[in-house]
Protein backbone atom coordinates (compact mmCIF):
# COMPACT_ATOMS: atom_id res chain seq x y z
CA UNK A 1 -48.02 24.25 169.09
CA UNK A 2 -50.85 24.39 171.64
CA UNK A 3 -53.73 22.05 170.55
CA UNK A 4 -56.25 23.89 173.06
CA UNK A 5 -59.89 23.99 172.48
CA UNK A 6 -59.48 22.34 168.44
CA UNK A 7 -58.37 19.02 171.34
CA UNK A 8 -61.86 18.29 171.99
CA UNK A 9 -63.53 20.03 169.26
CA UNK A 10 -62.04 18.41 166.52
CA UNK A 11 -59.98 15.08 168.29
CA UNK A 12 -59.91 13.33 164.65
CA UNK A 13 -58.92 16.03 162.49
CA UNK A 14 -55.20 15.95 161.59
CA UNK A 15 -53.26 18.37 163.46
CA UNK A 16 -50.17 17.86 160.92
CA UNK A 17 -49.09 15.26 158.25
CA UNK A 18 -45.66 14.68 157.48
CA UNK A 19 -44.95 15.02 153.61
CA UNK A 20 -43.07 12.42 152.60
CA UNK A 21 -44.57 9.27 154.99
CA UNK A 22 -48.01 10.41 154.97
CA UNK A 23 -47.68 9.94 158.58
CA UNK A 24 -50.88 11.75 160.36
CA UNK A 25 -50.99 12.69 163.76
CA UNK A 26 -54.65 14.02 164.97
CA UNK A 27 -55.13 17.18 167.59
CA UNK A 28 -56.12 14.13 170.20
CA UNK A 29 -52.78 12.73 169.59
CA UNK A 30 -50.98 15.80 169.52
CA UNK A 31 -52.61 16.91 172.66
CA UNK A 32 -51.83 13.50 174.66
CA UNK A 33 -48.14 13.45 173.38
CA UNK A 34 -47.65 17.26 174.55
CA UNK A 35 -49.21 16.62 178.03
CA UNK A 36 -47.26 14.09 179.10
CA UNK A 37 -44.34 15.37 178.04
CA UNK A 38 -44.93 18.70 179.70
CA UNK A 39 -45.24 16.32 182.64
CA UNK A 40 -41.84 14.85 182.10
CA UNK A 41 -40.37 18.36 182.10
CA UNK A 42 -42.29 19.17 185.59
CA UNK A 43 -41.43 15.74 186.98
CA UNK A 44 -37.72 16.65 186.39
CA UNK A 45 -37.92 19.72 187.70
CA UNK A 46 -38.71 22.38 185.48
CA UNK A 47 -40.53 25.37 186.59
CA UNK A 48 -41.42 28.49 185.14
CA UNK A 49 -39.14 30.65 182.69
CA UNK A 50 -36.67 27.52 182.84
CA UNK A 51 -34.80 26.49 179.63
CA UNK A 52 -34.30 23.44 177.30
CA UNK A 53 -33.32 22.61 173.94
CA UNK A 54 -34.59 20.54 170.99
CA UNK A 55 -31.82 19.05 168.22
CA UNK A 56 -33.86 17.20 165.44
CA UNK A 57 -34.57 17.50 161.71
CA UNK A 58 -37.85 17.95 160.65
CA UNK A 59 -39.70 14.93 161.98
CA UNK A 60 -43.06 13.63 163.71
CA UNK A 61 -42.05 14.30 166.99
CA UNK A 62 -40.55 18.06 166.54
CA UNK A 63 -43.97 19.60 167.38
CA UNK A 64 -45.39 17.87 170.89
CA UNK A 65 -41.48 18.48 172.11
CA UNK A 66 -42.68 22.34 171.60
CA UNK A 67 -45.92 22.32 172.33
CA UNK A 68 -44.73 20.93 175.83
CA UNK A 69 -42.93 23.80 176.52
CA UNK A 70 -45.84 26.01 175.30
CA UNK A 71 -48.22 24.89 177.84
CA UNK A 72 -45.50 25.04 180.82
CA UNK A 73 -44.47 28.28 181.52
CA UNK A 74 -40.69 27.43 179.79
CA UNK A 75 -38.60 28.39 176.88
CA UNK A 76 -37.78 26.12 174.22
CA UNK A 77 -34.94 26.67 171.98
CA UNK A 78 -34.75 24.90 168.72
CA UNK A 79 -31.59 24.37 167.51
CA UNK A 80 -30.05 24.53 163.74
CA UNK A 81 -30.04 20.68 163.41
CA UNK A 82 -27.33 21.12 160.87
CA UNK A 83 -24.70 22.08 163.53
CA UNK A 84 -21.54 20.37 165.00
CA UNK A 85 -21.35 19.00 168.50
CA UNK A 86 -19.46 21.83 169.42
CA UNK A 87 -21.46 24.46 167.50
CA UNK A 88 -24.49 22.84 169.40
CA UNK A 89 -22.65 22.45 172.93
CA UNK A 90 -22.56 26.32 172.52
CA UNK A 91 -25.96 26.91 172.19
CA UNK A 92 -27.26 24.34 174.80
CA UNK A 93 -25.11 26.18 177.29
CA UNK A 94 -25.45 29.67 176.38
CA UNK A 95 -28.95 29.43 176.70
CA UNK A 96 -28.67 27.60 179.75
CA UNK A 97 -30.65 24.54 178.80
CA UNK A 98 -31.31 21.52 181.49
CA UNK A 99 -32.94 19.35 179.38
CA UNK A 100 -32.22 18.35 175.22
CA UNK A 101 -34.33 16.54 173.35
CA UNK A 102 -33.29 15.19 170.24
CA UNK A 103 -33.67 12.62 167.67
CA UNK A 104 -32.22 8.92 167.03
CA UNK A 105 -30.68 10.63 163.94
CA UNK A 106 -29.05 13.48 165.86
CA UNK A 107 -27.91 11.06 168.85
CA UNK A 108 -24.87 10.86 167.69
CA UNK A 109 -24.14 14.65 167.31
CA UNK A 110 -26.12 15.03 170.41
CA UNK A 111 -23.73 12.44 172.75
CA UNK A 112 -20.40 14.67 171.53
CA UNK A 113 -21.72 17.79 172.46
CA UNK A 114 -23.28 16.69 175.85
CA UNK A 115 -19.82 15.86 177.13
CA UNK A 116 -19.29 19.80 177.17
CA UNK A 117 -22.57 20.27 178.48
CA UNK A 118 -22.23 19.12 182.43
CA UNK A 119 -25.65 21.00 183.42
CA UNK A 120 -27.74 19.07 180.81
CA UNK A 121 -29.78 16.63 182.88
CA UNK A 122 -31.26 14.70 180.87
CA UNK A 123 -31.28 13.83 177.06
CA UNK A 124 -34.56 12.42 175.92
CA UNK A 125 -34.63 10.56 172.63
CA UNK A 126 -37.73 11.03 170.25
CA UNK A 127 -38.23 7.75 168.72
CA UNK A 128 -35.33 6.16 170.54
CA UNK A 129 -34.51 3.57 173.33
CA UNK A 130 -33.13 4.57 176.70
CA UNK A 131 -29.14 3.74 177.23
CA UNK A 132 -28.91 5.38 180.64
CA UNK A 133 -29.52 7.56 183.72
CA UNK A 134 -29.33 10.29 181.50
CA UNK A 135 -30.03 9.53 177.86
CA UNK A 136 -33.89 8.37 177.63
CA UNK A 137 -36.45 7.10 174.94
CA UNK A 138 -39.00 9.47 175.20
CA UNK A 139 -41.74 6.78 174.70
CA UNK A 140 -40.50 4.75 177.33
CA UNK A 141 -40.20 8.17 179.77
CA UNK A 142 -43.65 9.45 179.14
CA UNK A 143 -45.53 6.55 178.65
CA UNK A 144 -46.70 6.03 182.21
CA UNK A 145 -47.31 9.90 182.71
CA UNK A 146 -50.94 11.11 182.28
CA UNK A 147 -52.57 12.80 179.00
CA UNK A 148 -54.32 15.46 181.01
CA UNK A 149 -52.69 18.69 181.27
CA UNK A 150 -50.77 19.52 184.04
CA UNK A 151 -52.25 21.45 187.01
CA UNK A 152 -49.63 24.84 186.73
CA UNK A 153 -50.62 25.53 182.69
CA UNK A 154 -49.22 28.37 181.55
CA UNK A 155 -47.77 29.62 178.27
CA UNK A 156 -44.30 29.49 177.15
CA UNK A 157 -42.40 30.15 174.06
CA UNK A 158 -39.61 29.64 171.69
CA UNK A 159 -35.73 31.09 172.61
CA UNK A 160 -34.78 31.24 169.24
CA UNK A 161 -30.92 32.00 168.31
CA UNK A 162 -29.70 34.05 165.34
CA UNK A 163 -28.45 32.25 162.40
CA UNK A 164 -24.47 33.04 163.57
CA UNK A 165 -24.29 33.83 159.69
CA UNK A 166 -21.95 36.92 160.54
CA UNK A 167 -20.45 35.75 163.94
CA UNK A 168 -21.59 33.99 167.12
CA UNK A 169 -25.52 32.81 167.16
CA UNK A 170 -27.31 35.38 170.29
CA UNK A 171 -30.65 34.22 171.84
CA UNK A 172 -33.43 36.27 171.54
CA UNK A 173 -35.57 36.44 174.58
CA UNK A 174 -38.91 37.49 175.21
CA UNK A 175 -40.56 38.40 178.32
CA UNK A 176 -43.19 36.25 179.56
CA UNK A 177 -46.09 37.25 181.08
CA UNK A 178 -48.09 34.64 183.58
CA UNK A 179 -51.28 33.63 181.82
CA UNK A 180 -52.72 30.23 180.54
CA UNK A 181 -52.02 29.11 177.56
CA UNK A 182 -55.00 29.06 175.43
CA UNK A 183 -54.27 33.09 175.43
CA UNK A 184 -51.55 33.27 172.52
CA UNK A 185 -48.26 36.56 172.92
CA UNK A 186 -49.79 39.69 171.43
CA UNK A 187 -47.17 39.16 168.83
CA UNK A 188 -48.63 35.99 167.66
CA UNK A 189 -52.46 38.04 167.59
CA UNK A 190 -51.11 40.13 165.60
CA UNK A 191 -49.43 37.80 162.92
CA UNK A 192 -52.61 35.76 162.72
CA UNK A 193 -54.41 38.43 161.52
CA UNK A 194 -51.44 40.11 159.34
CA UNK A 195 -51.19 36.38 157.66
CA UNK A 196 -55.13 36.05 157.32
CA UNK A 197 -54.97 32.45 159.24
CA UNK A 198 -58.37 31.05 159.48
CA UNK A 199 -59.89 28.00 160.94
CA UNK A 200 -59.75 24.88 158.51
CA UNK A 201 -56.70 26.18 156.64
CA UNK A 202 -54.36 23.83 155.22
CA UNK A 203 -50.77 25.03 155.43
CA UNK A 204 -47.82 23.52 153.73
CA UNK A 205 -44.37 24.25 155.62
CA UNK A 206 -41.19 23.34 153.26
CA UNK A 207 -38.38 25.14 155.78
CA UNK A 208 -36.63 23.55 159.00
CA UNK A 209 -38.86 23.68 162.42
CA UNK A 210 -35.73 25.17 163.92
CA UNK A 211 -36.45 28.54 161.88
CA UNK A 212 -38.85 31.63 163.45
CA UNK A 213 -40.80 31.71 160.53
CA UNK A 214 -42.13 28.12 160.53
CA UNK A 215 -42.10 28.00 164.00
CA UNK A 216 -44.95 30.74 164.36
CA UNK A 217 -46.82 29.67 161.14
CA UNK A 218 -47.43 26.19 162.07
CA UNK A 219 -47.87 26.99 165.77
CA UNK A 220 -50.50 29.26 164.50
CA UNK A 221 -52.08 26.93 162.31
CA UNK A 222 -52.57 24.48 165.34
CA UNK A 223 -53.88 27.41 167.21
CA UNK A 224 -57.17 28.07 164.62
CA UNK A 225 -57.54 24.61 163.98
CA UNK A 226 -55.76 24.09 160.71
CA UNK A 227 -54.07 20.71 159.45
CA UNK A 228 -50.01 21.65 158.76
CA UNK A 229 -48.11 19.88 156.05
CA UNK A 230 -44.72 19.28 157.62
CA UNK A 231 -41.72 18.48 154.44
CA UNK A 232 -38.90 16.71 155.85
CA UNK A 233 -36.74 18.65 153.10
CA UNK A 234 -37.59 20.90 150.44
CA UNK A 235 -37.67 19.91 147.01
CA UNK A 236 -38.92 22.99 144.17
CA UNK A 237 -41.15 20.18 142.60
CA UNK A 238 -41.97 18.24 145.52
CA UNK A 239 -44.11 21.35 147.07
CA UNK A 240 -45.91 21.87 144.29
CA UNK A 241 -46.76 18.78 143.72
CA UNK A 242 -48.01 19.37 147.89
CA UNK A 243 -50.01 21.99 147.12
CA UNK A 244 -52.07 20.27 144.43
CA UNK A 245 -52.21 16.66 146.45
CA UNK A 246 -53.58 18.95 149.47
CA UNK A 247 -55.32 21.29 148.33
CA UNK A 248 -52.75 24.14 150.54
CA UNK A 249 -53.85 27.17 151.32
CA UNK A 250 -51.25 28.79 153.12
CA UNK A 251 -47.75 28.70 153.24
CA UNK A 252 -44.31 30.21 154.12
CA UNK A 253 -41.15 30.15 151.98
CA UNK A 254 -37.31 32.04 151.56
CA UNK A 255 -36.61 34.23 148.61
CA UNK A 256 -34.19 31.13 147.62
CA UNK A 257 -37.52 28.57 147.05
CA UNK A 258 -39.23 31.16 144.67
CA UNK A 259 -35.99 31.43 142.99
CA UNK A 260 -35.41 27.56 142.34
CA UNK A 261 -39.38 27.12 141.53
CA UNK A 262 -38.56 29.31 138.87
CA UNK A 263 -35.02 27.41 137.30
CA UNK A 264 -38.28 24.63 137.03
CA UNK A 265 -38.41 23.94 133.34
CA UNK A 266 -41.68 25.64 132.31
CA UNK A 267 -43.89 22.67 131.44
CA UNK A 268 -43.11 20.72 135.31
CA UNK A 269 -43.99 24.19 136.86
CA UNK A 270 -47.31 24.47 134.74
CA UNK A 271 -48.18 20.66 135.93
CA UNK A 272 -49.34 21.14 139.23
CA UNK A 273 -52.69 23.01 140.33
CA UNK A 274 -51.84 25.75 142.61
CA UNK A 275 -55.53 27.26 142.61
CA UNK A 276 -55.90 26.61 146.39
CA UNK A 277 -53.29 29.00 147.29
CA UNK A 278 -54.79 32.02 149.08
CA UNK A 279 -51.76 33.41 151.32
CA UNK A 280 -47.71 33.03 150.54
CA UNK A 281 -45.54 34.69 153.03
CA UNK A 282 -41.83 35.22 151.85
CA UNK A 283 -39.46 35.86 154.76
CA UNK A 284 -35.61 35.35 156.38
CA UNK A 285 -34.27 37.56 153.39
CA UNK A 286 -34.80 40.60 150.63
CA UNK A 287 -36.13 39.44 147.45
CA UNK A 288 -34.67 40.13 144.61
CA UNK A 289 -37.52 42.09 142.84
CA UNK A 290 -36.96 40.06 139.41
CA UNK A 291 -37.63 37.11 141.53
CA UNK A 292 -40.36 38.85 143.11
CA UNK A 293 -42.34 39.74 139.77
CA UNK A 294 -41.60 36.62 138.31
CA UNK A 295 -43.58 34.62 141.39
CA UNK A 296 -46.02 37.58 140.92
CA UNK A 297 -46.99 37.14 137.13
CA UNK A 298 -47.03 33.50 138.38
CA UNK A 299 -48.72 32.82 141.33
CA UNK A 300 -51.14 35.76 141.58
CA UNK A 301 -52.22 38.38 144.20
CA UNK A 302 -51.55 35.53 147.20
CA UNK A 303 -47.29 36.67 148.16
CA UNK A 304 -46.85 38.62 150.71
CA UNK A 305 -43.57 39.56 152.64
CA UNK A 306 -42.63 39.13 156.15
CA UNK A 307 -39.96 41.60 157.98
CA UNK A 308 -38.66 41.70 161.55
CA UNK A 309 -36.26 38.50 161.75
CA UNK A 310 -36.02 36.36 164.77
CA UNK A 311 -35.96 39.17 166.61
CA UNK A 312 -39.58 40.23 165.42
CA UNK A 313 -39.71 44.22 164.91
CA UNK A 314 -41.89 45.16 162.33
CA UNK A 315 -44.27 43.14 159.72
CA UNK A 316 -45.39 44.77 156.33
CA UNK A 317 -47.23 43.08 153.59
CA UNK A 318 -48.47 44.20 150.39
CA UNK A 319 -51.64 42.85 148.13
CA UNK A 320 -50.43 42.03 144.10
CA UNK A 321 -51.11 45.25 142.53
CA UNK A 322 -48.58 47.14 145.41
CA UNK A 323 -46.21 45.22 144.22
CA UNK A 324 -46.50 45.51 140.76
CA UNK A 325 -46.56 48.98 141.29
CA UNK A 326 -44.00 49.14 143.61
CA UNK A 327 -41.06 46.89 142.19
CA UNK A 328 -38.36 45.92 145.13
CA UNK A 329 -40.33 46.58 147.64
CA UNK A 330 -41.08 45.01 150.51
CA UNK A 331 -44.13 47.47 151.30
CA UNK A 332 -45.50 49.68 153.40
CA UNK A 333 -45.10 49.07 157.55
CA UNK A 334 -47.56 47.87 159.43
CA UNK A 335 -46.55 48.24 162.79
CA UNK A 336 -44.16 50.39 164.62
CA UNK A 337 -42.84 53.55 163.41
CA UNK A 338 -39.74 53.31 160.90
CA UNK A 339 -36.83 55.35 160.35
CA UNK A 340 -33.97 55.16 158.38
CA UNK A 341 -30.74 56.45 159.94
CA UNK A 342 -27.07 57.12 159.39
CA UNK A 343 -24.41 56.08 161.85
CA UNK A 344 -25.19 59.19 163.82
CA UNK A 345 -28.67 58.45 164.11
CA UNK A 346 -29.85 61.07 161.93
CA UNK A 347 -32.48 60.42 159.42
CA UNK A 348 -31.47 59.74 155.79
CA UNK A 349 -33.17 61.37 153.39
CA UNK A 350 -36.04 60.13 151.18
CA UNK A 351 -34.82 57.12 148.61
CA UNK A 352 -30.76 57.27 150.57
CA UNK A 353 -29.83 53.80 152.09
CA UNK A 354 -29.57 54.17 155.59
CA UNK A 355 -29.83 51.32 159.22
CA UNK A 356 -33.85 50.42 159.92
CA UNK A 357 -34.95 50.99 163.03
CA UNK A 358 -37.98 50.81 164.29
CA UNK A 359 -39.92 51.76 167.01
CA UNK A 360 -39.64 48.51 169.38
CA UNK A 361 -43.00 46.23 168.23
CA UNK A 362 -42.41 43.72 170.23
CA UNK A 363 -40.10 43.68 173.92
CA UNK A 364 -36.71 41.17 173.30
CA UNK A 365 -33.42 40.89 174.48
CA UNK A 366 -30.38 38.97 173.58
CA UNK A 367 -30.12 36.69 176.63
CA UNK A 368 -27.42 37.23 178.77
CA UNK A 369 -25.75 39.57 176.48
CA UNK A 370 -26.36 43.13 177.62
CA UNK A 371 -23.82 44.83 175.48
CA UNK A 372 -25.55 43.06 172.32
CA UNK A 373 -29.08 44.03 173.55
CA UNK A 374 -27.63 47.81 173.69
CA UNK A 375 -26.28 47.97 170.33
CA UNK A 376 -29.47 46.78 168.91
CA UNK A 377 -31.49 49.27 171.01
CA UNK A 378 -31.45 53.63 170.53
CA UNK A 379 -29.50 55.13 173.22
CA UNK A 380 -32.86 56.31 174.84
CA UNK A 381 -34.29 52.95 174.50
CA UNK A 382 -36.96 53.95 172.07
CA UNK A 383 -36.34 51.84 169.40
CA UNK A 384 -34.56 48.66 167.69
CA UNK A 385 -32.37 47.83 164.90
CA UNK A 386 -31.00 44.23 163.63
CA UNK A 387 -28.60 45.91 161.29
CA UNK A 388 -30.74 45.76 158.36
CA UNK A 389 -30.10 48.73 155.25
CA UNK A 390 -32.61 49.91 153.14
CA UNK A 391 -34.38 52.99 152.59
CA UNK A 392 -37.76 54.37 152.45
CA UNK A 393 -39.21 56.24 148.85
CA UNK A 394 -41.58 59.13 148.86
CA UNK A 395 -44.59 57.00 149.13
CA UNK A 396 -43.75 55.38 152.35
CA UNK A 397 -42.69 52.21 151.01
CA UNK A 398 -39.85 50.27 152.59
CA UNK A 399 -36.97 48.55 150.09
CA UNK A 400 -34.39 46.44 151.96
CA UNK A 401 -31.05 46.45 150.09
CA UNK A 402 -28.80 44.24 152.44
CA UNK A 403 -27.17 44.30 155.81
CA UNK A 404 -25.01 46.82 157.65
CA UNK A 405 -22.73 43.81 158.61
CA UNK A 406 -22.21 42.80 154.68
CA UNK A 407 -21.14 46.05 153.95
CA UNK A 408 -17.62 46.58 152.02
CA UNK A 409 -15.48 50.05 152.24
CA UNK A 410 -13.50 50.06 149.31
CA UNK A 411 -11.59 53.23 148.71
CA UNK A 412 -13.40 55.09 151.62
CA UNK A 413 -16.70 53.84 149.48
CA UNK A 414 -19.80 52.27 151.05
CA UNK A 415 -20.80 49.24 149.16
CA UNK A 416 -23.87 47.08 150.06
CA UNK A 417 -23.34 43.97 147.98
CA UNK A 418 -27.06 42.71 147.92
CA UNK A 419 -27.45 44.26 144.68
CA UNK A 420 -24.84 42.34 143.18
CA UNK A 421 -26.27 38.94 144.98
CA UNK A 422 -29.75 40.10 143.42
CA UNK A 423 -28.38 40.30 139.66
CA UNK A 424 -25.89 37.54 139.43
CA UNK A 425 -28.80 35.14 140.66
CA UNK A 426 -30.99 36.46 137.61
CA UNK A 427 -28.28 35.12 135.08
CA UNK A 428 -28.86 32.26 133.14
CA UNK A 429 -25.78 30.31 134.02
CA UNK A 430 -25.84 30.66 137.64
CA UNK A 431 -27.75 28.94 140.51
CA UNK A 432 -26.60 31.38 143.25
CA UNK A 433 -24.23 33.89 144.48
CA UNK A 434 -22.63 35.59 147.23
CA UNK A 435 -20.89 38.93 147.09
CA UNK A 436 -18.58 40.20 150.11
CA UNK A 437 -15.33 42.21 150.60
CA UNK A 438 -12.05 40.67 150.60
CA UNK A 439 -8.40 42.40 151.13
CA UNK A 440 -7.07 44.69 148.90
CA UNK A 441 -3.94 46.57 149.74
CA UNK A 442 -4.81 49.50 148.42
CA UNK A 443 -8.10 49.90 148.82
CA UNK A 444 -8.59 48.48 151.95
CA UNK A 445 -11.11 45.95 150.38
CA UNK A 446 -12.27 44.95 146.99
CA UNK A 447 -15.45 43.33 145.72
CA UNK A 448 -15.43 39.09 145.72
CA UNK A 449 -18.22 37.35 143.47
CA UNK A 450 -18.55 33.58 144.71
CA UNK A 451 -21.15 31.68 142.14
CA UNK A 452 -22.52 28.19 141.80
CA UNK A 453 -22.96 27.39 138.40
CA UNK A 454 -26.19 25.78 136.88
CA UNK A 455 -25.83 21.58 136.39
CA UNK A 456 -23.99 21.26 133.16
CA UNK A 457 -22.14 25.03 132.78
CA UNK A 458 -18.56 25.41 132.90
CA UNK A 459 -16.97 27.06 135.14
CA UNK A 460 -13.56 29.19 134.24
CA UNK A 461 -12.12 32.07 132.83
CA UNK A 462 -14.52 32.55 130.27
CA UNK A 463 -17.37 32.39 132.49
CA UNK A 464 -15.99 34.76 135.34
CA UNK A 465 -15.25 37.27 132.43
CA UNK A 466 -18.76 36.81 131.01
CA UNK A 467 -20.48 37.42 134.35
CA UNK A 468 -17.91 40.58 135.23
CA UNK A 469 -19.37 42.08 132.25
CA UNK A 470 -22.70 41.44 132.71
CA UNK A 471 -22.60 42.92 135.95
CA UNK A 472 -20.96 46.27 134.51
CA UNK A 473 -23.68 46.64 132.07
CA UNK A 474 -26.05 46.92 135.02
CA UNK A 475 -24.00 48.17 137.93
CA UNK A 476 -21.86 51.20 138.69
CA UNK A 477 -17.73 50.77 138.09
CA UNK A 478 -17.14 50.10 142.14
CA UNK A 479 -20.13 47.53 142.77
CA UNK A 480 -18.75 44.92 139.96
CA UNK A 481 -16.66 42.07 140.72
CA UNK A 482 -12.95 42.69 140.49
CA UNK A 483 -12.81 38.50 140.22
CA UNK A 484 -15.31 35.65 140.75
CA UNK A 485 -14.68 32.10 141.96
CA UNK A 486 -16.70 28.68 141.61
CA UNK A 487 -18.33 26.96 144.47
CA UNK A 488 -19.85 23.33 143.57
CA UNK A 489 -22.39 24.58 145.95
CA UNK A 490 -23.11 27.61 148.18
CA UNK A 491 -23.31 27.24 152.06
CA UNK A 492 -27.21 27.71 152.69
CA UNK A 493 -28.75 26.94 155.28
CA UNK A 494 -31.72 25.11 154.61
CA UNK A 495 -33.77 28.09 155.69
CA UNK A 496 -32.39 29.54 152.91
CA UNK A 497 -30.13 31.99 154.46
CA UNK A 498 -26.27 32.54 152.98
CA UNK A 499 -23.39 31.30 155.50
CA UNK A 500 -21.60 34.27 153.89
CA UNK A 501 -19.38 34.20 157.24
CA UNK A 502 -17.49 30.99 155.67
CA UNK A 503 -16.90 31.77 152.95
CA UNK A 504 -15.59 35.49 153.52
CA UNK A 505 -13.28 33.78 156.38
CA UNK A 506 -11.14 31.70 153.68
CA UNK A 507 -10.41 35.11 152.04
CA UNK A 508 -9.27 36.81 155.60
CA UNK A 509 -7.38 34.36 156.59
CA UNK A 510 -5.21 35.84 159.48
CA UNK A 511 -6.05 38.81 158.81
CA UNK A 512 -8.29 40.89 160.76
CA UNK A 513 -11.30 41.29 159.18
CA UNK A 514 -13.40 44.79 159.92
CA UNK A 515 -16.38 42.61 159.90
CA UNK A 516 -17.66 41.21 162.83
């Protein structure tokens, strides 16, 4: 979130607007804000490559409280807001955090986990009043400190943590190198370009600041000298009613926003003029390609798809008539050399579902985790994996199908349940799905369907029998649902990610799952 040169070449020109107050803050006030805070950190003794944390929804303070960090030398982590004290006590500590910042509506969540966090400093309050030595308004603790940078600029970056969708959330470092901060990571060079940013661009982000994805597409947008559209929460008709009030031209959503765009009654979706669109970057998860065509007939030659997680190894992006052409796909790679291999290592052959790796685009490890860091890495180093399947066809194009963690062995069989996800979501009845293996005596494990109906269907017998047939018209005997149960609602996160984890664990029980 580093203002930079668009500071003093463009003072009055919003730097972001929050969606639903209209609240504006310009690259002057961005730039004031993330200087003296930068000089809070320093005051209190942050140096180089040292560590703190940010707690807070989506609000007006989220981006100074990184773009502090950015112009110090540190690492930031942003944490999943939506987490318990304890979930977030974890984090703090395991990424070795001195300083939290959070929010007056996170204070209370913040206070319970601090009394588990004993090297934690200082808690500054965004928006808040100070209470004590150690919990501080951040108005009140910054307003004395100067606007000017300080004298030791140099960049930092986000320490971003897994989702801990299939276990225990893992940092992701990357090495810094010393150098100021007005020269962006190589990685973030690259993306500019691969995301056609340009200066004056008007970018609408609709996911949580905690997330990778919106945390490099609105620090990038800063960075040319854009004006970002922050949504406190996403809403299907709410951003497109954004797009049209702003005139967008870039933005960044999850597979699960183009899917509830389209559950928009026709005549709401065809309301709203979406004709300043130019880029749409889909990320966080496969999409299922009926989703994926659907936004295409829609929306144009604009989508484009994002791959390499948090952990950020490898990008690919397609133009409209690839991916007509190309169903399912996510497209061909742009960077780093891919390979899909078994659990020997040896490559799968053409169209057969195999564990992406790629050639290492960008240098990462999972901090203070060695053991993690090796799995992920080739035994001679060469390249990375985050446990991603899918398989590459005779063109060169990459399809994602799920991941290696979601996997179910029933009967000594391999099944990836993505696929089932994928067509249970395209059902008329049903708002979402999740698929995953649960105990079966005999087979080891059997195939679980867990659906959230659409507002006004019925859930039952009839339904579940309904949707186990629909599935075996499309899917081989083994991939169908043995059974399916009802969930009011799925757990999402709000980046649009499945919590699979929870709800596979009810089915487990005691029981030791093979899944990790």
């Amino acid at each position: 979130m580093y203002t930079g040169k668009h500071a003093h070449l463009r003072p009055l020109q919003p730097a972001f607007i929050m969606a639903e107050t209209g609240e504006t803050v310009t690259y002057a006030e961005l730039e004031a804000r993330s200087n003296r805070l930068a000089h809070l950190l320093r005051h209190r003794g942050l140096k180089r490559l040292d560590h703190y944390a940010i707690f807070m929804e989506n609000n007006n303070r989220y981006l100074e409280a990184c773009g502090a960090g950015e112009r110090s030398g540190l690492y930031y982590t942003c944490v999943n807001s939506y987490l318990t004290a304890s979930e977030l006590a974890y984090i703090v500590n395991n990424s070795e955090s001195r300083i939290l910042i959070t929010s007056l509506a996170k204070l209370d969540i913040a206070r319970e986990a601090l009394k588990e966090c004993p090297k934690v400093e200082l808690c500054i309050v965004a928006n808040g009043a100070s209470e004590s030595d150690r919990i501080v308004g951040l108005d009140e603790a910054t307003r004395a400190l100067p606007k000017t940078p300080i004298a030791d600029e140099c960049i930092g970056t986000a320490m971003l943590y897994s989702s801990g969708t299939t276990g225990r959330p893992k940092g992701i470092l990357r090495p810094l190198a010393e150098q100021p901060p007005v020269q962006q990571m190589a990685l973030f060079d690259f993306l500019e370009k691969l995301w056609l940013y340009r200066e004056g661009m008007i970018y609408l982000s609709p996911a949580p600041l905690y997330h990778s994805a919106p945390q490099a597409a609105v620090n990038l947008t800063i960075r040319v000298g854009g004006t970002a559209i922050i949504m406190e929460h996403f809403d299907p008709e709410r951003y497109l009613a954004l797009v049209e009030k702003w005139g967008v031209t870039h933005s960044q959503l999850v597979p699960t926003m183009f899917s509830r765009m389209l559950k928009l009654p026709e005549p709401t979706r065809k309301r709203y003029d979406l004709s300043s669109l130019e880029v749409v970057i889909h990320a966080a998860a496969p999409c299922p390609s009926m989703v994926k065509d659907d936004m295409i007939k829609w929306w144009g030659p604009i989508i484009h798809e994002y791959y390499g997680a948090t952990e950020g190894l490898g990008f690919t992006a397609c133009n409209s008539t690839e991916w007509l052409a190309h169903r399912g796909t996510v497209g061909k790679v742009l960077l780093g050399d891919l390979h899909i291999l078994d659990e020997n290592l040896k490559p799968c052959p053409v169209g057969t579902p195999g564990t992406v790796w790629f050639k290492t685009a960008t240098a990462f490890e999972y901090f203070n985790d060695p053991n993690k860091t090796q799995e992920a890495r080739s035994p001679d180093g060469s390249m990375s994996t985050v446990g991603d399947v899918g398989y590459v066809d005779e063109d060169g194009y990459l399809y994602l199908t799920d991941r290696a963690t979601f996997m179910i062995i029933s009967g000594g069989v391999n099944i990836y349940p993505q696929e089932c996800e994928n067509l249970l979501i395209t059902h008329p009845k049903i708002a979402d799905a999740a698929v995953f293996g649960v105990p079966n005596p005999d087979l080891g494990e059997e195939v679980k369907a867990v659906v959230q109906p659409m507002p006004g269907v019925l859930p039952g017998p009839d339904l579940a029998q309904e949707l186990i047939s629909f599935c075996g018209e499309k899917l081989s005997r083994q991939k169908v649902p043995r059974s399916i149960d009802f969930e009011h609602e799925l757990p999402r996160l709000p980046t649009g990610k499945l919590y699979k984890r929870l709800l596979r664990d009810r089915y487990w029980g005691n029981k030791t799952s093979r899944i990790v």
